[in-house]
C-alpha atoms as a PDB file:
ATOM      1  CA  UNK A   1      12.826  18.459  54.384  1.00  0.00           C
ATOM      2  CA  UNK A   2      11.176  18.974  57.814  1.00  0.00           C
ATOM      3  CA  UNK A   3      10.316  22.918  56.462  1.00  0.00           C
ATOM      4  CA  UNK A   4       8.663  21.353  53.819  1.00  0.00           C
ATOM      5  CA  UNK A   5       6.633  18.721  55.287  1.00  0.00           C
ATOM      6  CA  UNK A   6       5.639  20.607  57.955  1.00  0.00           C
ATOM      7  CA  UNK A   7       4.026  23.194  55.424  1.00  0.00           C
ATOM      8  CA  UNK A   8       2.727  20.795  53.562  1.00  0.00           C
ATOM      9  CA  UNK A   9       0.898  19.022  56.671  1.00  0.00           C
ATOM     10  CA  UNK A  10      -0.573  22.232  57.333  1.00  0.00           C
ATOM     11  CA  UNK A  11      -2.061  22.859  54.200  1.00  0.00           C
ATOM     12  CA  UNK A  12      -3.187  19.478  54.270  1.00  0.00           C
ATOM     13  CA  UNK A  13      -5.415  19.625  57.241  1.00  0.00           C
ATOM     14  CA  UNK A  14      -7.049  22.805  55.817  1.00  0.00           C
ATOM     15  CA  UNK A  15      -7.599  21.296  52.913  1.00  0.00           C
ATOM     16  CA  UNK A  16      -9.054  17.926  54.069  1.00  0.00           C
ATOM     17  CA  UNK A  17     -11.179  19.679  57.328  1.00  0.00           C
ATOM     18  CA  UNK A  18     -12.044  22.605  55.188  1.00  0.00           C
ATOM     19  CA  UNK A  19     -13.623  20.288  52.182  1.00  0.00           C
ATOM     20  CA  UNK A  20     -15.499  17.927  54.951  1.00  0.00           C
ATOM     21  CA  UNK A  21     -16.988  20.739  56.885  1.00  0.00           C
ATOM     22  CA  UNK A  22     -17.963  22.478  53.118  1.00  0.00           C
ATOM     23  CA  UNK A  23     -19.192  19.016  51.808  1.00  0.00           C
ATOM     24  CA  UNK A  24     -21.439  19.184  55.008  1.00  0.00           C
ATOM     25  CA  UNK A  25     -23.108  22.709  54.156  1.00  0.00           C
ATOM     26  CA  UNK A  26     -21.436  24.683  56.695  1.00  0.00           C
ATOM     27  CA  UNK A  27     -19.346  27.008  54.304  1.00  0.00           C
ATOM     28  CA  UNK A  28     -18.728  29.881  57.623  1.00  0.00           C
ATOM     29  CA  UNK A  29     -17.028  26.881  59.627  1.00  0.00           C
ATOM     30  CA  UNK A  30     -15.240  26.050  56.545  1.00  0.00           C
ATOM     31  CA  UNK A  31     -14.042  29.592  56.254  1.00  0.00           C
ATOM     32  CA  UNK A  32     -13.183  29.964  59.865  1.00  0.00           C
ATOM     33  CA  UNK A  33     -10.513  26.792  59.079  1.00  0.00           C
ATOM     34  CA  UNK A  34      -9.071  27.891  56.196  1.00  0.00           C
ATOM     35  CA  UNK A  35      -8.151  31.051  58.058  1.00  0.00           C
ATOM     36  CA  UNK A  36      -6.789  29.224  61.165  1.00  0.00           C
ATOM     37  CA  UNK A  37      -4.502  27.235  59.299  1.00  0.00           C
ATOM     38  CA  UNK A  38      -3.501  30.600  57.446  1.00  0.00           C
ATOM     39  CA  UNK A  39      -2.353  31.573  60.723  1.00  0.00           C
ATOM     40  CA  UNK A  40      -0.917  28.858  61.826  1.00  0.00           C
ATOM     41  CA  UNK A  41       1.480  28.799  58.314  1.00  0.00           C
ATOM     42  CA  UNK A  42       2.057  32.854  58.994  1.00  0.00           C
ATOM     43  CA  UNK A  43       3.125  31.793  62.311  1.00  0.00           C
ATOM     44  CA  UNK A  44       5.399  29.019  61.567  1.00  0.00           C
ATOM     45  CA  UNK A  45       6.639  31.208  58.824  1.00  0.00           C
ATOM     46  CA  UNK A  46       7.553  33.865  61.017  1.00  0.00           C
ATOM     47  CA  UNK A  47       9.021  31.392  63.169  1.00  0.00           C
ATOM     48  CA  UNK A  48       6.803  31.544  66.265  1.00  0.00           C
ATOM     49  CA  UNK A  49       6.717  28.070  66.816  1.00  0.00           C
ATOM     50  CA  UNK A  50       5.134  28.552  70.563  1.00  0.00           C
ATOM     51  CA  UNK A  51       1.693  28.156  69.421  1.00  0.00           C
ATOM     52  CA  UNK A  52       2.053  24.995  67.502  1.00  0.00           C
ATOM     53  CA  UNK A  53       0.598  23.458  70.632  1.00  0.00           C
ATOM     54  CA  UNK A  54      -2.285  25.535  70.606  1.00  0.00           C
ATOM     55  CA  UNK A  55      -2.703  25.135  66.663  1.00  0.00           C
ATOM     56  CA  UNK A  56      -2.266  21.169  67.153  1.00  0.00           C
ATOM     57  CA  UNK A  57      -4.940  21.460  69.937  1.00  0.00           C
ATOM     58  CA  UNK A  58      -7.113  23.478  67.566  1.00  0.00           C
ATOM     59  CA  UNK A  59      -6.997  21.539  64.873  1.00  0.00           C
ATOM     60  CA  UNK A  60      -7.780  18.037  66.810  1.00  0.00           C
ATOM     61  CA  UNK A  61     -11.108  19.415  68.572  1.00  0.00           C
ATOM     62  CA  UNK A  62     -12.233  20.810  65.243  1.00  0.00           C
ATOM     63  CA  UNK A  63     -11.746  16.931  63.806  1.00  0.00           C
ATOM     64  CA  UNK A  64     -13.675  15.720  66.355  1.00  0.00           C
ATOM     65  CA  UNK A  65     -15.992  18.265  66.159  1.00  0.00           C
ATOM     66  CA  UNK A  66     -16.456  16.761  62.546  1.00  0.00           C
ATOM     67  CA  UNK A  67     -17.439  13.376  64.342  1.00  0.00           C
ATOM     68  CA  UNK A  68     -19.777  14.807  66.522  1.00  0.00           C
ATOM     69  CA  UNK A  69     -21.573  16.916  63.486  1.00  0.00           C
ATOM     70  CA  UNK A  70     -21.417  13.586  61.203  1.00  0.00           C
ATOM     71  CA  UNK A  71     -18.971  14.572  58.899  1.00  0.00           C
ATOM     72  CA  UNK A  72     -17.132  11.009  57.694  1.00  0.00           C
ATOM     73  CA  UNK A  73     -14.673   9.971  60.292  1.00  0.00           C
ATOM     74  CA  UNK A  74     -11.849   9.648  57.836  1.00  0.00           C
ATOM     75  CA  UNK A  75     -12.236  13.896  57.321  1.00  0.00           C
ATOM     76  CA  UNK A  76     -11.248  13.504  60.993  1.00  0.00           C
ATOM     77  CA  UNK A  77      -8.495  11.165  61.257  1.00  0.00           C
ATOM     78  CA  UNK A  78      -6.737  12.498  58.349  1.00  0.00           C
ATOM     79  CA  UNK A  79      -7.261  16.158  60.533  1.00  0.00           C
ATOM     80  CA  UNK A  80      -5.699  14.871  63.719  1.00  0.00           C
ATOM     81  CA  UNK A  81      -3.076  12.673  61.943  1.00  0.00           C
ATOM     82  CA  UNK A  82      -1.950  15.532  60.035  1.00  0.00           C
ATOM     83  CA  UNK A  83      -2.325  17.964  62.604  1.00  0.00           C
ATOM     84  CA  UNK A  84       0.096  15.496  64.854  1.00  0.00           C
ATOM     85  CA  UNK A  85       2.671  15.168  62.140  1.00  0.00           C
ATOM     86  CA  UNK A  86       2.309  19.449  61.696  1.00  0.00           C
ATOM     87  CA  UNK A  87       2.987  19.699  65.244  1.00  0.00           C
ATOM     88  CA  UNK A  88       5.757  17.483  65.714  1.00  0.00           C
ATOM     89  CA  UNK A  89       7.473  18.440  62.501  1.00  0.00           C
ATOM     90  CA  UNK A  90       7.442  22.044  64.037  1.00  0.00           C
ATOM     91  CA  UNK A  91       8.876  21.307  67.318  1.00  0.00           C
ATOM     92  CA  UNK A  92      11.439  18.861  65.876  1.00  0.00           C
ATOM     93  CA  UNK A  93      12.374  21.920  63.351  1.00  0.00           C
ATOM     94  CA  UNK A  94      12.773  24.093  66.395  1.00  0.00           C
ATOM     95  CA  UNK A  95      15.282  21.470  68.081  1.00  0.00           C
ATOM     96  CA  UNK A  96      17.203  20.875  64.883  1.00  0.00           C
ATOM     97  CA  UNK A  97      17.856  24.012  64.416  1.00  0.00           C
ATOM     98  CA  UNK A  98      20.164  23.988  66.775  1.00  0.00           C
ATOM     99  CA  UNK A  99      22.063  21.320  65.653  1.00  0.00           C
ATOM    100  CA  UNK A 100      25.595  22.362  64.523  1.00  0.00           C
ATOM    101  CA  UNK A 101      26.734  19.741  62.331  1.00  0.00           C
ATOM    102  CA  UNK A 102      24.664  19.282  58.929  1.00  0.00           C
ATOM    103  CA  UNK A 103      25.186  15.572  58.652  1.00  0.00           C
ATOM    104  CA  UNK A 104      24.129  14.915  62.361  1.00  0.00           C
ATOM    105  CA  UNK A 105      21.169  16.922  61.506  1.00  0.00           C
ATOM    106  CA  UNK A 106      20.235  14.714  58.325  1.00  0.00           C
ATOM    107  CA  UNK A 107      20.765  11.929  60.751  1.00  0.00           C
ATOM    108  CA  UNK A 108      18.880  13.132  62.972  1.00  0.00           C
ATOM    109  CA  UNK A 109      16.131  14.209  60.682  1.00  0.00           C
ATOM    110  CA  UNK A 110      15.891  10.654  58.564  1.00  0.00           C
ATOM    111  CA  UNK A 111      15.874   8.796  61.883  1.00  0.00           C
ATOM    112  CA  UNK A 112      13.045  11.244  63.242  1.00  0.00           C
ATOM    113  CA  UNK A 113      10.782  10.674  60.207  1.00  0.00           C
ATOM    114  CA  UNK A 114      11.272   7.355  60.120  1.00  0.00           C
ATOM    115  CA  UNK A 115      10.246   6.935  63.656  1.00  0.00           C
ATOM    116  CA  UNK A 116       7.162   9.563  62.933  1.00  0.00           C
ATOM    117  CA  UNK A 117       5.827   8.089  59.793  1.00  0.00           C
ATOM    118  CA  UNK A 118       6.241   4.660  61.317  1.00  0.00           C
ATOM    119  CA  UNK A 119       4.080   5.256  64.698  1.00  0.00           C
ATOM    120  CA  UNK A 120       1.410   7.187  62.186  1.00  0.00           C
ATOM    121  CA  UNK A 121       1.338   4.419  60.301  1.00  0.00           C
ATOM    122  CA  UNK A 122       0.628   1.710  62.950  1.00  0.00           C
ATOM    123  CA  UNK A 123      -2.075   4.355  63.949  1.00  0.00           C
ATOM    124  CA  UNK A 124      -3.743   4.978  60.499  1.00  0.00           C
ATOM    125  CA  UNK A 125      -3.762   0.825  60.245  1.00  0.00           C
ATOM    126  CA  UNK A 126      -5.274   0.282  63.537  1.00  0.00           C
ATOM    127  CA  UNK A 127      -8.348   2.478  62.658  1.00  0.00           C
ATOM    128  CA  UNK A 128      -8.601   0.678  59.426  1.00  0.00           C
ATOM    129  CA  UNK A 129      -8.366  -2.669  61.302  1.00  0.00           C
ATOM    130  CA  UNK A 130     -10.960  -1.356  64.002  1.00  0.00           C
ATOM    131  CA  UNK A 131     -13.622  -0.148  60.884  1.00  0.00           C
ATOM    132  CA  UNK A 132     -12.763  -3.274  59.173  1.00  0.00           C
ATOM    133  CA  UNK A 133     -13.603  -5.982  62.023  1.00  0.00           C
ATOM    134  CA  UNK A 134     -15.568  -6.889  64.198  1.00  0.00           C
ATOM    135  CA  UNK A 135     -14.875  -8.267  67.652  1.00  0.00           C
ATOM    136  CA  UNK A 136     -16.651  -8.556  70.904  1.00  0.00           C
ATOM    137  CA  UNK A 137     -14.447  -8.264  73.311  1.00  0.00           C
ATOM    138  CA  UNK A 138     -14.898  -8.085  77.043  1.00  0.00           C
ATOM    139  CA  UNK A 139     -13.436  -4.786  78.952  1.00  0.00           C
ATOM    140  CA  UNK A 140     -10.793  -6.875  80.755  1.00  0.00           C
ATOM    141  CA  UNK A 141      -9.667  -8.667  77.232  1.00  0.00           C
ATOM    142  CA  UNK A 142     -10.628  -4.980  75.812  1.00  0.00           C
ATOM    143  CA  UNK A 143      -8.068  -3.199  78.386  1.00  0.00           C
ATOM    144  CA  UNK A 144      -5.647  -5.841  78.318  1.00  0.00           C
ATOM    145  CA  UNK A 145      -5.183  -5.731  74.442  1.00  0.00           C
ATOM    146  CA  UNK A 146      -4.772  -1.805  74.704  1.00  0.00           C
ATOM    147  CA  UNK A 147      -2.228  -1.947  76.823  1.00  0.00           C
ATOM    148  CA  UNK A 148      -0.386  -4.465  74.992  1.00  0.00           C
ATOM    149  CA  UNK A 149      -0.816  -2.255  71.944  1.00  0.00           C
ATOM    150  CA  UNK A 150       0.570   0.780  74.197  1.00  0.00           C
ATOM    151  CA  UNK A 151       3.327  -1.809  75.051  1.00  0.00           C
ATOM    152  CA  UNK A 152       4.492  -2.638  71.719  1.00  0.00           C
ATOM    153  CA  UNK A 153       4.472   0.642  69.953  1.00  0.00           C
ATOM    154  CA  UNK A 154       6.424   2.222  73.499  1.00  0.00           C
ATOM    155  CA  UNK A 155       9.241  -0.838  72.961  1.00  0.00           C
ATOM    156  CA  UNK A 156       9.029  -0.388  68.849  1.00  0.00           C
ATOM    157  CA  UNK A 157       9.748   3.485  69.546  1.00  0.00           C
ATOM    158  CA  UNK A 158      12.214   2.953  72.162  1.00  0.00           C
ATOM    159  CA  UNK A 159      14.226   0.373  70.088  1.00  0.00           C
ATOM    160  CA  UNK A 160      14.017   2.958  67.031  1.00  0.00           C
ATOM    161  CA  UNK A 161      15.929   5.578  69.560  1.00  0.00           C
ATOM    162  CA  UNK A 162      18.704   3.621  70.909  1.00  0.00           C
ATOM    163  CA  UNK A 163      19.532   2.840  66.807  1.00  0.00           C
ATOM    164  CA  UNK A 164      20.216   6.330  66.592  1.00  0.00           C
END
């Protein structure tokens, strides 16, 4: 299951960058994505999962990139929310492949995705709740809120872990 969604994040995020940066005119940059994320799925293929970091980091400046050229922000956070769930889907495949006993890797695996899909959905709703509203805030109250947010999500997280 991880094999699978980690291919299919990957093709995602070419897809998704590599349509927004075409939709924008700029079919070379387009080109130059589609081929990077080529590479990284020959990579990950060939199981050279060392430069999953370097893809992930690839992958998030060219979505912000997209921001900064006016391409719509959802092109970019569907970009770096795939390209987070590529990138720990690979390095969680690398640690459960050492894992000797199947059922304590399908454990393992359930309780990982559940834990990833939960955290990138708390994210994806937080930019929809930021676009949606409003709200002046002061930096104090502005600070203060984000690191209650960092607070909850850490505790959420941590309580998901010890269930394990």
């Amino acid at each position: 299951m991880t094999l699978i969604l980690t291919f299919t994040s990957i093709a995602l995020i070419v897809g998704v960058l590599a349509f927004g940066i075409a939709m924008n005119g700029r079919i070379l940059a387009s080109v130059i994505v589609t081929i990077l994320g080529l590479v990284w799925l020959v990579l990950h293929l060939r199981g050279i999962n060392r430069f999953s970091r370097f893809m992930f980091a690839i992958f998030v400046l060219i979505s912000l990139i997209c921001v900064w050229v006016e391409i719509p922000p959802s092109f970019a956070l569907a970009g770096i929310t795939l390209s987070l769930t590529a990138w720990d889907l690979s390095t969680f495949g690398q640690r459960l492949a050492m894992t000797d006993s199947p059922s304590d890797a399908r454990q393992s695996e359930n309780a990982h995705l559940l834990r990833l899909f939960l955290v990138l959905g708390l994210g994806v709703s937080g930019y929809i709740a930021a676009t949606l509203f409003e709200v002046n805030l002061t930096f104090g109250a502005a600070a203060l809120l984000a690191l209650l947010g960092i607070w909850g999500i850490s505790s959420l997280v941590y309580r998901l872990r010890s269930c394990e």
